[in-house]
Every structure is written in structure tokens, then in C-alpha cells.
N, C-alpha and C. Protein backbone atom coordinates (compact mmCIF):
# COMPACT_ATOMS: atom_id res chain seq x y z
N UNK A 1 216.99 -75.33 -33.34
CA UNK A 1 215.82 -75.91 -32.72
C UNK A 1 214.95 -76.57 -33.79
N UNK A 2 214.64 -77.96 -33.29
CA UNK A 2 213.71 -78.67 -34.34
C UNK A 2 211.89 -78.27 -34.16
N UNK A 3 211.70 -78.37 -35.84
CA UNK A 3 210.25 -77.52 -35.80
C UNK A 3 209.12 -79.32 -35.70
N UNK A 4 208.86 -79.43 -34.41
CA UNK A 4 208.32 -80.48 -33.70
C UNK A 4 206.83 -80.68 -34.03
N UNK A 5 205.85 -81.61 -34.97
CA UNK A 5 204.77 -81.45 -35.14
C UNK A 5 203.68 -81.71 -33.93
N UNK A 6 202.96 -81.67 -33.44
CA UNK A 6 202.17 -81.16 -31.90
C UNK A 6 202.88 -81.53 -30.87
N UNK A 7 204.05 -80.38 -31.26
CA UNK A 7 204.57 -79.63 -30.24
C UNK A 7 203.75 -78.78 -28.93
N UNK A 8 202.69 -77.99 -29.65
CA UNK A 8 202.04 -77.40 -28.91
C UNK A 8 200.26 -77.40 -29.20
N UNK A 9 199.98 -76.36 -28.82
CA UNK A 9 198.30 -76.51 -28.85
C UNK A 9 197.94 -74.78 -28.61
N UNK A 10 196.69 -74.61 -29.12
CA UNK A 10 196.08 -72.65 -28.74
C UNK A 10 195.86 -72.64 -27.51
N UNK A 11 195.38 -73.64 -27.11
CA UNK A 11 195.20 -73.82 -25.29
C UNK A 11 196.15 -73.95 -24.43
N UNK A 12 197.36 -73.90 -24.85
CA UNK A 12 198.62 -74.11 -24.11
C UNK A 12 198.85 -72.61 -24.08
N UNK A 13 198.62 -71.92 -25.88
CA UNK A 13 199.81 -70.79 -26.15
C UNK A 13 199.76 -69.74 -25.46
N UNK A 14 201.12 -69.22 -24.86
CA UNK A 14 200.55 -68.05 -23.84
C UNK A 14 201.28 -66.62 -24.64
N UNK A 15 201.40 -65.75 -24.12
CA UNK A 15 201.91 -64.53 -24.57
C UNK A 15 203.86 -65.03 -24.89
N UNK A 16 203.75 -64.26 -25.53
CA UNK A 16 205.65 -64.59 -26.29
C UNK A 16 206.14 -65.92 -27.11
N UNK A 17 204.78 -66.26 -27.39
CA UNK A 17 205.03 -67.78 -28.07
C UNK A 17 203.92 -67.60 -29.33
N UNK A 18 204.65 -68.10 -29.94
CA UNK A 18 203.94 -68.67 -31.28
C UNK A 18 203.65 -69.79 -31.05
N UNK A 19 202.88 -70.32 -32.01
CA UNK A 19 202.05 -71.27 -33.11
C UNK A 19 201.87 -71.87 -34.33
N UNK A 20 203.12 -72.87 -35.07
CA UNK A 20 201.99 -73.02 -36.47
C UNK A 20 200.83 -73.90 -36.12
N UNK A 21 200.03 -73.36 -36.65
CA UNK A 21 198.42 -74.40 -36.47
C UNK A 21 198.66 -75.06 -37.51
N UNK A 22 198.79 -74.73 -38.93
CA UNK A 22 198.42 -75.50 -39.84
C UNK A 22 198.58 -74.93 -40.91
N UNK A 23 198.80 -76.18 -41.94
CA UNK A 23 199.01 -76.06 -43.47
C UNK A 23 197.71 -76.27 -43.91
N UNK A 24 197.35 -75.15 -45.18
CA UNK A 24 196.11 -75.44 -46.12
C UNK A 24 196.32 -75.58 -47.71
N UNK A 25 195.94 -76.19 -48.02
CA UNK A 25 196.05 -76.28 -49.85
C UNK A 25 195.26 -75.37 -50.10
N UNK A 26 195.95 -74.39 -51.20
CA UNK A 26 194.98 -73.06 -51.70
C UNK A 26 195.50 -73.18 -53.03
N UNK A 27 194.77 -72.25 -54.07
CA UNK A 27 195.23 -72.30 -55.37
C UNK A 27 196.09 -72.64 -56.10
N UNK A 28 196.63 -72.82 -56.74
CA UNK A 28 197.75 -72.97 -58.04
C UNK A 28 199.20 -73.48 -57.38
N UNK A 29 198.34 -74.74 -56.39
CA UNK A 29 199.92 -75.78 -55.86
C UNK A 29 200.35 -75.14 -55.36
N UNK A 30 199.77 -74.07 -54.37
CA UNK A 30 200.41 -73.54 -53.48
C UNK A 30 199.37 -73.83 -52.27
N UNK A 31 200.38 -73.40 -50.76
CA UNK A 31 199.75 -73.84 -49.61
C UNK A 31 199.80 -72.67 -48.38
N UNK A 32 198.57 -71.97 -47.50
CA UNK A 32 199.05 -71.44 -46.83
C UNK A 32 199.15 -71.97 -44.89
N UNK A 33 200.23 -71.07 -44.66
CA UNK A 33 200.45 -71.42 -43.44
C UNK A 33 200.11 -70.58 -42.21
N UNK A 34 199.37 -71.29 -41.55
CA UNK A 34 198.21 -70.46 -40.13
C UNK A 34 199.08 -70.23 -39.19
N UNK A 35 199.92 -69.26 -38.74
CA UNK A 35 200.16 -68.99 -37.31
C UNK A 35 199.67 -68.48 -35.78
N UNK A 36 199.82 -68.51 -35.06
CA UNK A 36 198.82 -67.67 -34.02
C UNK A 36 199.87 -67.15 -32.96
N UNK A 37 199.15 -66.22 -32.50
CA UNK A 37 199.85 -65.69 -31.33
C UNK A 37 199.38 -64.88 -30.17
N UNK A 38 199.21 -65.43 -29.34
CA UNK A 38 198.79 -64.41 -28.17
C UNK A 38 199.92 -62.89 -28.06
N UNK A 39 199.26 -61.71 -28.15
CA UNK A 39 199.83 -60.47 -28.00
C UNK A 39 200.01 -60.27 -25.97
N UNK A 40 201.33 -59.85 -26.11
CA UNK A 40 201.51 -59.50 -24.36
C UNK A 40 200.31 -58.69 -24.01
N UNK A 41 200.08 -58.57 -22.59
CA UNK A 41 198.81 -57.71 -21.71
C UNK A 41 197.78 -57.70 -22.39
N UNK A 42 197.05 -58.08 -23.20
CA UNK A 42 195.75 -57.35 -23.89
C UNK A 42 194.49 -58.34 -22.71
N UNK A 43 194.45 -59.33 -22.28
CA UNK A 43 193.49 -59.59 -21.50
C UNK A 43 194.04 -59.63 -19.83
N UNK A 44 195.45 -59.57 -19.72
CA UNK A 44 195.75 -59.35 -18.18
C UNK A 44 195.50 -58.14 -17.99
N UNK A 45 195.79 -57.23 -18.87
CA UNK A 45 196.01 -55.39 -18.16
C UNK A 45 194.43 -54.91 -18.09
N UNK A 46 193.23 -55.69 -17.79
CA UNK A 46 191.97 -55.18 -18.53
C UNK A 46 190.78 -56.04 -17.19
N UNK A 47 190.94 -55.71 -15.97
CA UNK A 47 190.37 -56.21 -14.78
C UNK A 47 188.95 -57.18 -15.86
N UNK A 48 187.80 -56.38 -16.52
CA UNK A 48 186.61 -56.02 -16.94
C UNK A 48 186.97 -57.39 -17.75
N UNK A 49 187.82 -58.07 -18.81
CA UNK A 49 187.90 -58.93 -20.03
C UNK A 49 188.07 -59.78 -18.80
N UNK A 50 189.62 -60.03 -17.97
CA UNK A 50 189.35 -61.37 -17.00
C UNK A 50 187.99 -61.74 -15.92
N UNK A 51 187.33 -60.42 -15.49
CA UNK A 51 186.03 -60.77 -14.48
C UNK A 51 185.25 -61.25 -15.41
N UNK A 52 185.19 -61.71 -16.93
CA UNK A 52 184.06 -61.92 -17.59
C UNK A 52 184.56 -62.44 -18.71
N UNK A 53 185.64 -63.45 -18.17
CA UNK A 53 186.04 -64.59 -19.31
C UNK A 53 185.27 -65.55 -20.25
N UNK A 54 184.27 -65.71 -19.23
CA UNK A 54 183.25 -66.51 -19.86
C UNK A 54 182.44 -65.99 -20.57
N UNK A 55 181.93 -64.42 -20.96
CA UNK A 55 181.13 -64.09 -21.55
C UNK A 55 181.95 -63.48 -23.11
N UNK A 56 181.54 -64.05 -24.24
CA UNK A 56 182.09 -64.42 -25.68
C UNK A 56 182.26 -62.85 -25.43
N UNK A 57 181.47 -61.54 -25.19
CA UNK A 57 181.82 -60.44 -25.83
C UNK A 57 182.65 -59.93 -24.98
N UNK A 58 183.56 -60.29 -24.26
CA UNK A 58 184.37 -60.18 -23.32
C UNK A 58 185.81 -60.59 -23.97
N UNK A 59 185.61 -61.58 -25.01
CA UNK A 59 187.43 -62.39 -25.39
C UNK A 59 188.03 -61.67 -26.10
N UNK A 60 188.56 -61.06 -25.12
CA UNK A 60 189.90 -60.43 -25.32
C UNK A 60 191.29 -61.58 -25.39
N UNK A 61 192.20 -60.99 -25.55
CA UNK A 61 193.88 -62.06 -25.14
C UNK A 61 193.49 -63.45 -26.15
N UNK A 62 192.38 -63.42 -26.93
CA UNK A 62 192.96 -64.64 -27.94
C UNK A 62 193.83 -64.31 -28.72
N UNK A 63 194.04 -65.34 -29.55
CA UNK A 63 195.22 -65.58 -30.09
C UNK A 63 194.94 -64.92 -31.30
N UNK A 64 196.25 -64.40 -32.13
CA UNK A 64 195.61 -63.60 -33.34
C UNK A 64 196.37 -63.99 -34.12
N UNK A 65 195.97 -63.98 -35.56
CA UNK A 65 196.42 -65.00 -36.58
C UNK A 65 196.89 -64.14 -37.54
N UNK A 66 198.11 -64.89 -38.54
CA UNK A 66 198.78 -64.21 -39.84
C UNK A 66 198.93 -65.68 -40.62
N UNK A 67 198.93 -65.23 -41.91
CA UNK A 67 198.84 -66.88 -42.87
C UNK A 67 199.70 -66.04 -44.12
N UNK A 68 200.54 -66.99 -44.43
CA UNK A 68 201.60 -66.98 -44.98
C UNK A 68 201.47 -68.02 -46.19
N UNK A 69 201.51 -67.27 -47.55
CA UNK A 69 201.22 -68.61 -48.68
C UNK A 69 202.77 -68.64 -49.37
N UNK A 70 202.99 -70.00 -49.47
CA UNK A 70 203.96 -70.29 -49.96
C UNK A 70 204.08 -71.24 -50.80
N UNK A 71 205.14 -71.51 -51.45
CA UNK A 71 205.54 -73.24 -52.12
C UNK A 71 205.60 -74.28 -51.35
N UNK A 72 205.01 -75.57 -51.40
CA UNK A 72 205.04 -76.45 -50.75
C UNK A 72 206.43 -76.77 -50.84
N UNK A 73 207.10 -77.11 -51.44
CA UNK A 73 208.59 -77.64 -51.89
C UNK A 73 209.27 -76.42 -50.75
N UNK A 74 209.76 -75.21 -50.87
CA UNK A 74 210.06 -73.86 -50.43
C UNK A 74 209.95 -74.30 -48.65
N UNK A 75 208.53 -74.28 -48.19
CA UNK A 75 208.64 -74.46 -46.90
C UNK A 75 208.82 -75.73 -46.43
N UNK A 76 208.40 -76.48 -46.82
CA UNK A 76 209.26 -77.88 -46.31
C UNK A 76 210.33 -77.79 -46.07
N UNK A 77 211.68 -77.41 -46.86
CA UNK A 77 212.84 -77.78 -46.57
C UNK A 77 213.02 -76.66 -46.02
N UNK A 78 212.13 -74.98 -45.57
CA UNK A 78 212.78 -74.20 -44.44
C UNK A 78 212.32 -74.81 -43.29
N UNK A 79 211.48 -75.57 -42.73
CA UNK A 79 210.87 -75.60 -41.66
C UNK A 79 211.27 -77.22 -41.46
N UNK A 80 211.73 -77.99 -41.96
CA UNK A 80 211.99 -79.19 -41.78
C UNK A 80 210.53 -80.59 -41.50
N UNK A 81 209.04 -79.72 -42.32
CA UNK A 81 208.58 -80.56 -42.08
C UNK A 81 207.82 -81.24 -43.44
N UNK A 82 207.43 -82.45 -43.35
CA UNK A 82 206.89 -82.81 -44.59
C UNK A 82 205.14 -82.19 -44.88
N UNK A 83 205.32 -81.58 -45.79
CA UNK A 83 203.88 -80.50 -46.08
C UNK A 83 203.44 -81.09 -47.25
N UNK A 84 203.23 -82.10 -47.78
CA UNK A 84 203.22 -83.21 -48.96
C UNK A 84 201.68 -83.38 -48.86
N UNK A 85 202.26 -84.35 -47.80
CA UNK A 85 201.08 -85.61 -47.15
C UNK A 85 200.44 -85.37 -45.81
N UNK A 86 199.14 -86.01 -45.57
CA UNK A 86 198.53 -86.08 -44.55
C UNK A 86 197.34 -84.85 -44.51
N UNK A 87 196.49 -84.08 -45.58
CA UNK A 87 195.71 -83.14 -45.89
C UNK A 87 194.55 -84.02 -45.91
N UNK A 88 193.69 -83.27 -45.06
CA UNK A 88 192.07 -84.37 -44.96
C UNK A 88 191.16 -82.60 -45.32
N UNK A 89 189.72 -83.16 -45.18
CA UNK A 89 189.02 -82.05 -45.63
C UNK A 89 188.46 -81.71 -43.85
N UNK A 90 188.99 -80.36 -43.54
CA UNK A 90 188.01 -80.11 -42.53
C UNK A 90 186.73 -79.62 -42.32
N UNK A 91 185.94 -78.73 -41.85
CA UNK A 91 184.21 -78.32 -41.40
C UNK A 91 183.89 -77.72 -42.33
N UNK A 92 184.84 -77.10 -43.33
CA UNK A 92 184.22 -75.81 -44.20
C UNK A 92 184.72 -76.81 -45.87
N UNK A 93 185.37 -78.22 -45.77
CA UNK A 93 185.65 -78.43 -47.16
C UNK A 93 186.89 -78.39 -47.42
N UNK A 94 188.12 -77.29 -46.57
CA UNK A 94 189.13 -77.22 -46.90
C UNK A 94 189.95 -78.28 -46.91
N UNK A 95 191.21 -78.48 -47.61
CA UNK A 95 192.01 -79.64 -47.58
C UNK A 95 193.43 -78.91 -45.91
N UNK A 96 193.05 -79.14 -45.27
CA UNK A 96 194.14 -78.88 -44.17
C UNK A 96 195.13 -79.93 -43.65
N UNK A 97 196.42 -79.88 -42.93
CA UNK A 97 197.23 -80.72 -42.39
C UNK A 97 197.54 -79.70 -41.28
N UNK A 98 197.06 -80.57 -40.19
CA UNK A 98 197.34 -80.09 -38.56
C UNK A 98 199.00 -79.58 -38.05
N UNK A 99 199.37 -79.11 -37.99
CA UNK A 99 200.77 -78.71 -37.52
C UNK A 99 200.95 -78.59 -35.91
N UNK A 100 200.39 -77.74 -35.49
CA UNK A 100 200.84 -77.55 -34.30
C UNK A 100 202.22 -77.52 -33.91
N UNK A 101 202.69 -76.80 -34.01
CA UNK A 101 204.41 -76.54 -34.04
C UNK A 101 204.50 -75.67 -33.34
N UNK A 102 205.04 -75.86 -32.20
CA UNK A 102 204.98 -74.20 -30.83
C UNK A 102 206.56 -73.89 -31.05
N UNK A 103 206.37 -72.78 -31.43
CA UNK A 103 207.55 -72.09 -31.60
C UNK A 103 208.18 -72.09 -33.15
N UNK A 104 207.90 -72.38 -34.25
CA UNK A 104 207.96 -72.36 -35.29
C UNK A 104 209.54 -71.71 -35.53
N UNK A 105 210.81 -72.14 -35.87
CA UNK A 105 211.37 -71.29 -36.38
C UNK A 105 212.35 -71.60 -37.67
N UNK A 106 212.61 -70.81 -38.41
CA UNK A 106 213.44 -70.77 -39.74
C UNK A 106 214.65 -70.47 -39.60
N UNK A 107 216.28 -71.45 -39.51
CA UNK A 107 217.22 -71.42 -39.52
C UNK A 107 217.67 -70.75 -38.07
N UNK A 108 216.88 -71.31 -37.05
CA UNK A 108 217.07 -70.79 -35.69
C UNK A 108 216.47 -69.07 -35.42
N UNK A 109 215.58 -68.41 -36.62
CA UNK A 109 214.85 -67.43 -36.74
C UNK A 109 213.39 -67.75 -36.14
N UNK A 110 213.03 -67.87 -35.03
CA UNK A 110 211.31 -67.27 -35.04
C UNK A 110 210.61 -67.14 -35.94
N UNK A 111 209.36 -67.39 -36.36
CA UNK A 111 208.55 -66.89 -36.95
C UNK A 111 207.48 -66.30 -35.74
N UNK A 112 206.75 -65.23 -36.49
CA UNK A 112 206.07 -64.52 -35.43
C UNK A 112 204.71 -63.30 -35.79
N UNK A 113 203.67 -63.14 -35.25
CA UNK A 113 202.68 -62.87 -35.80
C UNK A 113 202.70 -61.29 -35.77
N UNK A 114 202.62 -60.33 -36.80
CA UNK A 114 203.20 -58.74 -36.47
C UNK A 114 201.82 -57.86 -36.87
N UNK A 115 200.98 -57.36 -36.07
CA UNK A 115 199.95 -56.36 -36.12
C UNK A 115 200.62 -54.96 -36.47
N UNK A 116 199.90 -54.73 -37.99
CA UNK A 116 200.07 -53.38 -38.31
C UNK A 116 198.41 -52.61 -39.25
N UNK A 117 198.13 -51.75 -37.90
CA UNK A 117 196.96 -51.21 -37.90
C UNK A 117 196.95 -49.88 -38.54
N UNK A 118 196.01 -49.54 -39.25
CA UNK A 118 195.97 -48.51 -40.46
C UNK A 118 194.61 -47.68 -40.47
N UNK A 119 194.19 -46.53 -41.55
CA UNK A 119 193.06 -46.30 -41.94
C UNK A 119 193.01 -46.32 -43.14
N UNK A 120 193.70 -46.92 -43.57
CA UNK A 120 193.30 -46.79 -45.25
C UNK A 120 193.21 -48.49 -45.32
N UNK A 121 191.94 -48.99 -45.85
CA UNK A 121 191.30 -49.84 -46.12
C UNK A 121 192.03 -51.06 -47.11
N UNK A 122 191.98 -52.06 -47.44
CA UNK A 122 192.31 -52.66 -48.57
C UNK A 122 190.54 -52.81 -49.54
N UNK A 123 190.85 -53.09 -50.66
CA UNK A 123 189.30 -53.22 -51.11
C UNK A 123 188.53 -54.39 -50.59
N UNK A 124 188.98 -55.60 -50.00
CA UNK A 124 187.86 -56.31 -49.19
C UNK A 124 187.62 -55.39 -47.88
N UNK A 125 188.55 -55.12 -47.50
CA UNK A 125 188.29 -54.26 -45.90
C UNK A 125 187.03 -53.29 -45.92
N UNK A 126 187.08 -52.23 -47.15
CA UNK A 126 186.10 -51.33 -47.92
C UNK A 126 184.94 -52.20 -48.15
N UNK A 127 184.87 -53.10 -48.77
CA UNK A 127 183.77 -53.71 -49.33
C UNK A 127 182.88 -54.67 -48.16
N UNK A 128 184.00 -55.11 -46.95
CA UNK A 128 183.53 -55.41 -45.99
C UNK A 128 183.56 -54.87 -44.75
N UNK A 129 183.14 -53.66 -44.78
CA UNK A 129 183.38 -52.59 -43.53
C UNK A 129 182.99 -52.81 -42.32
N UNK A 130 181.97 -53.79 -42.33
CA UNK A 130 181.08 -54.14 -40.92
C UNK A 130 181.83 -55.13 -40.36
N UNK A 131 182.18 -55.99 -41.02
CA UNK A 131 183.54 -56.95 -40.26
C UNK A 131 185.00 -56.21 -40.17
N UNK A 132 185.22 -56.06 -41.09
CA UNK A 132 186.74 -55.77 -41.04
C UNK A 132 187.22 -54.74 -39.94
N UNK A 133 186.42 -53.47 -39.96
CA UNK A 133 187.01 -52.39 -39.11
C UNK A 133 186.51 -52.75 -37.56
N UNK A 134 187.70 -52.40 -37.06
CA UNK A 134 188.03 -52.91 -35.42
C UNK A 134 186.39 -52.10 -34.53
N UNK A 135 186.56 -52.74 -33.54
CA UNK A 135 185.22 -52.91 -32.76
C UNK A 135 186.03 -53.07 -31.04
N UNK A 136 184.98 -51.97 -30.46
CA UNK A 136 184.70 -51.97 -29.08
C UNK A 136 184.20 -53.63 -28.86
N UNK A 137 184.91 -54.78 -28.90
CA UNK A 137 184.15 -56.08 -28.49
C UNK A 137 183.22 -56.48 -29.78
N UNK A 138 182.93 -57.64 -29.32
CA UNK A 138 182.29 -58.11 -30.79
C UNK A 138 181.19 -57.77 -31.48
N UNK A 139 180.16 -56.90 -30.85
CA UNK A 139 178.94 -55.95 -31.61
C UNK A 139 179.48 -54.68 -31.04
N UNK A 140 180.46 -54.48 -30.10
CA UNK A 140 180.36 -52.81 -29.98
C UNK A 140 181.24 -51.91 -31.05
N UNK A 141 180.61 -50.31 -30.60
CA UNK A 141 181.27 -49.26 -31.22
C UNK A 141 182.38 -49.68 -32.33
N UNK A 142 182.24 -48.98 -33.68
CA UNK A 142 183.37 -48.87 -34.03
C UNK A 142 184.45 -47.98 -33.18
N UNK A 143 185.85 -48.53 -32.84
CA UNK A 143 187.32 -47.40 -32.75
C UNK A 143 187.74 -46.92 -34.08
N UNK A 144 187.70 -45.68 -33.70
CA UNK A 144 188.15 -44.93 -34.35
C UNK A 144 189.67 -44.16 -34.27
N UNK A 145 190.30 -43.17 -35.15
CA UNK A 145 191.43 -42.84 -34.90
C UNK A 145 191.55 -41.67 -36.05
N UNK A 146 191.50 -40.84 -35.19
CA UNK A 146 191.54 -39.38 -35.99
C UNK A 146 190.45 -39.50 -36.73
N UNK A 147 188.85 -39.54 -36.26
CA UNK A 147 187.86 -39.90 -36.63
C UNK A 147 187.42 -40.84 -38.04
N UNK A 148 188.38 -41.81 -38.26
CA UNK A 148 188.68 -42.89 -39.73
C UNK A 148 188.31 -43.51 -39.29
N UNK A 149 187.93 -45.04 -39.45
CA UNK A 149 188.28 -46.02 -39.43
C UNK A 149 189.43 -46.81 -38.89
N UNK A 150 189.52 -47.88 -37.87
CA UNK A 150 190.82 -48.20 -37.71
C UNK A 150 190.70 -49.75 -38.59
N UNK A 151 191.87 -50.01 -39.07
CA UNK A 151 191.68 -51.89 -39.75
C UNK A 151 193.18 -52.60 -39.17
N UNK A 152 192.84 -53.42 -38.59
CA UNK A 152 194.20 -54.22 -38.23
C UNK A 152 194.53 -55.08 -38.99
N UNK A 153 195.79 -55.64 -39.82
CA UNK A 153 196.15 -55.93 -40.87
C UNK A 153 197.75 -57.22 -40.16
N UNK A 154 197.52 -58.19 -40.13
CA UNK A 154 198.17 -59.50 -39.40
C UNK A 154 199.31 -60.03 -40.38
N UNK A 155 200.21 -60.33 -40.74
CA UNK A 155 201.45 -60.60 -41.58
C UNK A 155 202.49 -61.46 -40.51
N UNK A 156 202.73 -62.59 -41.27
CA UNK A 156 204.42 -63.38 -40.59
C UNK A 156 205.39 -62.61 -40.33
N UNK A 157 206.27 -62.95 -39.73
CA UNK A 157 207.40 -61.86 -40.14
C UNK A 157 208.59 -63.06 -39.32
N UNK A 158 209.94 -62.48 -39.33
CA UNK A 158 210.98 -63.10 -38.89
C UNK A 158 211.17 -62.45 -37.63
N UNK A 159 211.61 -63.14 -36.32
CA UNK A 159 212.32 -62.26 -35.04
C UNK A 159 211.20 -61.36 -34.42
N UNK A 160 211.15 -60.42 -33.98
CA UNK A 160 210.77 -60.00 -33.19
C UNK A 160 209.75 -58.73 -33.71
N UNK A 161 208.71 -58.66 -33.65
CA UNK A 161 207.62 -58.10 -34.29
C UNK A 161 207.67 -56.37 -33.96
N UNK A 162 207.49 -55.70 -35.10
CA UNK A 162 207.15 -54.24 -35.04
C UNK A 162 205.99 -53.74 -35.26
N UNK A 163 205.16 -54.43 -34.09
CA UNK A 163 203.56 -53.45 -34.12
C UNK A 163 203.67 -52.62 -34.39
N UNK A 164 202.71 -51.80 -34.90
CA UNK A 164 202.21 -50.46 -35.26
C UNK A 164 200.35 -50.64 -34.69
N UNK A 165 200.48 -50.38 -33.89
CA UNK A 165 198.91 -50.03 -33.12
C UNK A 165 198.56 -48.44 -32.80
N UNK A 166 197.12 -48.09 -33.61
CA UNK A 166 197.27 -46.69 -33.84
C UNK A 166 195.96 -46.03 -32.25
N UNK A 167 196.50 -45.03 -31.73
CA UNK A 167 195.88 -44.52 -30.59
C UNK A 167 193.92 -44.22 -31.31
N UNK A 168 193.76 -44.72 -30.16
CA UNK A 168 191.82 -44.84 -30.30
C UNK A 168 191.57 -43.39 -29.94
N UNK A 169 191.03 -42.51 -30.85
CA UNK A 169 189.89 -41.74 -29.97
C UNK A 169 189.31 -41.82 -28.96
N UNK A 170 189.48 -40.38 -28.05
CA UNK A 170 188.07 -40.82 -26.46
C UNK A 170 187.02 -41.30 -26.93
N UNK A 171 186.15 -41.77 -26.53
CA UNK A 171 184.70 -42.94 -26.25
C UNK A 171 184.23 -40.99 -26.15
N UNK A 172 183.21 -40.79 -26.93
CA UNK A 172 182.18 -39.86 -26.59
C UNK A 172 181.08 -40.27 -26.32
N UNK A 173 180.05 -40.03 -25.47
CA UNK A 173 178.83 -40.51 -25.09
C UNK A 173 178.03 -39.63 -24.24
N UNK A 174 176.75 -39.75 -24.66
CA UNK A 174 175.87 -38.76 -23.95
C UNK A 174 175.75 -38.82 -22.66
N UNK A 175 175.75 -39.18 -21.82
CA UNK A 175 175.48 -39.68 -20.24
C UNK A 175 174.17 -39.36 -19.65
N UNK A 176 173.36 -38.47 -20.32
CA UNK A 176 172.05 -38.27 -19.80
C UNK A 176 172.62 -36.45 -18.18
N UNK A 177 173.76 -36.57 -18.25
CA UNK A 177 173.77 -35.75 -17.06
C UNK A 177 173.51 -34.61 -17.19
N UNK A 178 173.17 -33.59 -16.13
CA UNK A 178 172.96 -32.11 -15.88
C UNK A 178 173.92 -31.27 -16.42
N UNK A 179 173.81 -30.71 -17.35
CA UNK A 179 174.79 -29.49 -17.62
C UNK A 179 174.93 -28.62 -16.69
N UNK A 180 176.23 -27.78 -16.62
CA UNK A 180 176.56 -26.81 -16.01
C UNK A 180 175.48 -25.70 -16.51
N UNK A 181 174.99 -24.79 -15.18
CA UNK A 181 174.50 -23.36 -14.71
C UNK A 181 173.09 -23.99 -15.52
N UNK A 182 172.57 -25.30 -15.25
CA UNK A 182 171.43 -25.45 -15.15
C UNK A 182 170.09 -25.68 -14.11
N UNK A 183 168.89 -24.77 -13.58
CA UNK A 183 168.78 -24.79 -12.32
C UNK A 183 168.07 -26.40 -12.60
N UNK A 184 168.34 -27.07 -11.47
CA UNK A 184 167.73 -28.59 -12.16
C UNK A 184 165.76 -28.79 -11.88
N UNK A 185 165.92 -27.73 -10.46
CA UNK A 185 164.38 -27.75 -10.55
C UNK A 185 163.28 -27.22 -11.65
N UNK A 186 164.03 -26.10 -12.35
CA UNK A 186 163.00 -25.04 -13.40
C UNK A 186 163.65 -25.89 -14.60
N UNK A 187 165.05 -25.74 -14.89
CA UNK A 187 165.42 -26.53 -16.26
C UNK A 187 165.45 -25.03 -16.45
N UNK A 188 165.65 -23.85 -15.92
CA UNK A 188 166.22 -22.53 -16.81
C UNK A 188 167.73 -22.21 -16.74
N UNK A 189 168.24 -21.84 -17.56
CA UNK A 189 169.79 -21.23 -17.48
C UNK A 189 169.77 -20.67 -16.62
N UNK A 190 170.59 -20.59 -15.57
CA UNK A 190 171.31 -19.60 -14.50
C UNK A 190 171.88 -18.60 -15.30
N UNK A 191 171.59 -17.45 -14.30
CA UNK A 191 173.27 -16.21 -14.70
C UNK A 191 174.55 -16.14 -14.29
């Protein structure tokens, strides 16, 4: 299968499909490469994220990204495309070249976006704790997991991806309600 330049688009991409978005020029003549990917169920299985698509702290089911730095020379001739030419500066300064390549693959291999979630930090993760560690939505609760920290950690990979997504702690919360063998009129312990 030929790796087709806007082939596709993030607004097209649905669950089981990749994305290259794009090539960036980064340090020492080397370039990295943006993939994306919508993960299966995360905004269908979740009534609450689709009734409230429109509200930002609601977006769930976007697309989630892994960037891959390589040799310009190296991926060109795996991916069959020219990664040379055509780099303009986009919003932030960077030198980027648009790809859009739906379905990206290497020698009839997939490329593909693989979530592996952890508690042990990297030192930006540590140093940036308020972003990095995963969130109930975009200002809520930290999730937790075995009362740590959880950090989700995004990597390329070949074929078919081996998440590692680690189970959340119950949500504890006060609720304001009546305890048991409390009389509610006096507020004294029952016997």
C-alpha cells in the first residue's frame, strides 16, 4: 500500500485508523514524525462525553498522538515520501511539512499509536506534574492508581498496539449524606 500525502485528515480519522499529520525539523538534522489516532470506545462507550460534545471539558475520543524522531534520509525511503522539501514555519515558529497520510505504513506494516500508562514519572512528567499526570477531564481530579499518580506515555510502534492502561481508583467523595444510626432530627447516635 502506497503512503499517499493528504490521504486523510483528524476530521475524517475514526477509531482503527491512523494518521501521519506531519513532519517537523528538530535538532541535529534530524526530523520528527506526528502520528494520531483515535483509541476504540473512549467517547462512544461514555453516554455523558457524546450528550456534551460541544462542551471542551467533555472531549473525550480525540485523537492521541506519538512522534517518532528519525533521519530524514532513513524515513523517506521507509515510507516512500519526500521529507526534504516543502517545510514552512507554522503558529509557534516551527519548521513543519503537512503529511496527512491515513494509514501510514512501513513495508506493508502499519504504523500505529501505542498507550502505555505508568506511575513512575519521567523527570519532565515530575517536574511537570500539573500537566502531565492524567485528569478526570481537563481541570478535574487527578486519577489515581494504587493511590500514585497515573502518566500516560504515547510511542509509534509497528502492527497492532499493546496498551497497557492501568485500573483508576474508586472516585471517593463526600456527598454531604446522613450516616447510618444517625437520628436526623437530634443529630444524636442511635443504639
Amino acid at each position: 500500500m502506497d503512503n499517499i500525502i493528504n490521504s486523510g485528515s483528524l476530521e475524517a480519522l475514526t477509531p482503527g485508523n491512523s494518521l501521519l499529520v506531519q513532519s517537523r525539523q528538530v535538532a541535529n538534522g534530524k526530523i520528527q514524525l506526528e502520528l494520531a489516532e483515535r483509541l476504540e470506545g473512549a467517547a462512544q462507550a461514555n453516554p455523558l462525553a457524546v450528550f456534551n460534545k460541544s462542551d471542551e471539558r467533555f472531549s473525550q475520543g480525540g485523537a492521541r498522538r506519538a512522534w517518532l524522531t528519525c533521519e530524514p534520509a532513513d524515513a523517506a525511503e521507509l515510507l516512500g515520501v519526500d521529507l526534504t522539501n516543502g517545510y514552512s514555519p507554522n503558529e509557534m515558529g516551527q519548521m513543519v511539512k503537512p503529511l496527512n497520510i491515513s494509514n501510514p505504513t512501513v513495508g506493508g506494516t502499519p504504523l500505529r499509536v501505542e498507550i502505555i500508562e505508568t506511575i513512575e514519572p519521567t523527570e519532565w512528567q515530575m517536574a511537570n506534574l500539573q500537566t502531565a499526570a492524567k485528569r478526570r477531564g481537563k481541570d478535574g481530579e487527578y486519577i489515581t492508581h494504587n493511590g500514585c499518580y497515573i502518566f500516560a506515555n504515547s510511542r509509534v510502534c509497528f502492527g497492532e498496539a499493546q496498551h497497557v492502561f492501568l485500573e483508576a481508583d474508586a472516585v471517593t467523595k463526600t456527598t454531604g449524606g446522613i450516616p447510618a444510626g444517625v437520628n436526623v432530627q437530634t443529630g444524636e447516635l442511635m443504639s
